[in-house]
C-alpha atoms as a PDB file:
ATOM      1  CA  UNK A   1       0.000   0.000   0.000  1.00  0.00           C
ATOM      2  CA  UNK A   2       1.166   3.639  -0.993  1.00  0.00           C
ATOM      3  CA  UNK A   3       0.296   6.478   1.172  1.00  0.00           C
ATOM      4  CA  UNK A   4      -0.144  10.126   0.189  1.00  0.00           C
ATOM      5  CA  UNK A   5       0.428  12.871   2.124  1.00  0.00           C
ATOM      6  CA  UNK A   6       0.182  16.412   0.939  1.00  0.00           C
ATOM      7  CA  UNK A   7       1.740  19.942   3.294  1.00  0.00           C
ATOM      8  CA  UNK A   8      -1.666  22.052   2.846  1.00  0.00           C
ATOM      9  CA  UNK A   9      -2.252  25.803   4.935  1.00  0.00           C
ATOM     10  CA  UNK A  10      -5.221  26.171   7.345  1.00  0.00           C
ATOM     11  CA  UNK A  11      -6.048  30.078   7.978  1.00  0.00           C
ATOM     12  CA  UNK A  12      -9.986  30.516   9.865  1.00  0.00           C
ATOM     13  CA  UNK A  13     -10.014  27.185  10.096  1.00  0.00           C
ATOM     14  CA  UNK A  14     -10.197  26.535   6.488  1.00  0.00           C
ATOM     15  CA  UNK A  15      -7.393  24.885   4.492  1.00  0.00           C
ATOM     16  CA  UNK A  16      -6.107  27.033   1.723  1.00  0.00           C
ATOM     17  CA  UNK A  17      -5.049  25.175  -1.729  1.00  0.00           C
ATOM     18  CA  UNK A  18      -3.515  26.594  -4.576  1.00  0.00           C
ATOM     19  CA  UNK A  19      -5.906  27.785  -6.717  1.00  0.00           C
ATOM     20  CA  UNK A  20      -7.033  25.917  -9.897  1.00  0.00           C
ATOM     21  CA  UNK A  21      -5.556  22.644  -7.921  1.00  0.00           C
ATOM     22  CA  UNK A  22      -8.479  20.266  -7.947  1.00  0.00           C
ATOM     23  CA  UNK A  23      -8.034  16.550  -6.026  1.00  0.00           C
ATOM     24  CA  UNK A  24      -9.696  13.159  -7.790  1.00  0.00           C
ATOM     25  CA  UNK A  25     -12.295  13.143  -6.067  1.00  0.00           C
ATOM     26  CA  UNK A  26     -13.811  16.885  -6.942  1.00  0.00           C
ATOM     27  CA  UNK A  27     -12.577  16.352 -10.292  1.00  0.00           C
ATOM     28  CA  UNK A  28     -14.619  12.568 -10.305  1.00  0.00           C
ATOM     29  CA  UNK A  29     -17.506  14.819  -8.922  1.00  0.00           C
ATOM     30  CA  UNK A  30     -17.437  17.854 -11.894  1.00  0.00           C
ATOM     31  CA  UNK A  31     -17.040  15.112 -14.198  1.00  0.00           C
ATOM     32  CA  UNK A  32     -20.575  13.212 -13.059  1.00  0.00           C
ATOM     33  CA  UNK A  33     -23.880  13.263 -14.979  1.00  0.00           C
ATOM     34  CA  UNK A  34     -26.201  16.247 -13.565  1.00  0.00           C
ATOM     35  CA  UNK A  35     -30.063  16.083 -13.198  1.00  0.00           C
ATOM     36  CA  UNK A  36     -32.590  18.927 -13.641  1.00  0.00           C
ATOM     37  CA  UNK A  37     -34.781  20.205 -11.143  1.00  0.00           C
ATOM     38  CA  UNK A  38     -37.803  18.209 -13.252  1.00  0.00           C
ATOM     39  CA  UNK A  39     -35.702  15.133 -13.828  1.00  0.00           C
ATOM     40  CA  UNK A  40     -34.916  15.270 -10.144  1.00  0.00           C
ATOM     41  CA  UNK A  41     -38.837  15.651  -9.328  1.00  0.00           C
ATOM     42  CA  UNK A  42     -39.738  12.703 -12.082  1.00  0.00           C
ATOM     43  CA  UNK A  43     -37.354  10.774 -10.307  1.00  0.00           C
ATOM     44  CA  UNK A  44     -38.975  11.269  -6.529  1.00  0.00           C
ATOM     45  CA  UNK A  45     -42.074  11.029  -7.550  1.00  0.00           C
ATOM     46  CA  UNK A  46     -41.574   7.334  -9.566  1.00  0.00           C
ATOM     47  CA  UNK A  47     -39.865   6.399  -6.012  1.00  0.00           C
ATOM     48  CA  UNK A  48     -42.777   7.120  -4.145  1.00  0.00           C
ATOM     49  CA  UNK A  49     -44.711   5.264  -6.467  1.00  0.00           C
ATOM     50  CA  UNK A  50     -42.915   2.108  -5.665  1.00  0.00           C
ATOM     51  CA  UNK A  51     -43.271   2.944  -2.001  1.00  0.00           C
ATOM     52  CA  UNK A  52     -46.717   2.513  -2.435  1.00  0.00           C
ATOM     53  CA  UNK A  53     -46.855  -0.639  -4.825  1.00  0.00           C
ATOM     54  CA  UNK A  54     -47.564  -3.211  -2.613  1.00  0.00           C
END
């Protein structure tokens, strides 16, 4: 196993990175599909659906 370790600043109690200096994981989260407001709705509203399907 490899570990990482990165030297980071904390000012206010929030780390400062350099800017523009994204990790994996926010770049695996920009990268991910996005759903609209309706989509998002559609989507709730066929979930309570099954809910109820007995």
């Amino acid at each position: 196993m490899e570990a990482l370790r990165q030297v980071v600043e904390v000012d206010n109690n929030q780390i400062n990175k350099i800017p523009n200096e994204l990790t994996d994981f926010q770049k695996l989260l920009l990268s991910a599909p996005v759903m609209t407001d309706d989509e998002y709705n559609f989507f709730l509203n066929k979930k309570q659906n099954f809910k109820n399907w007995k």
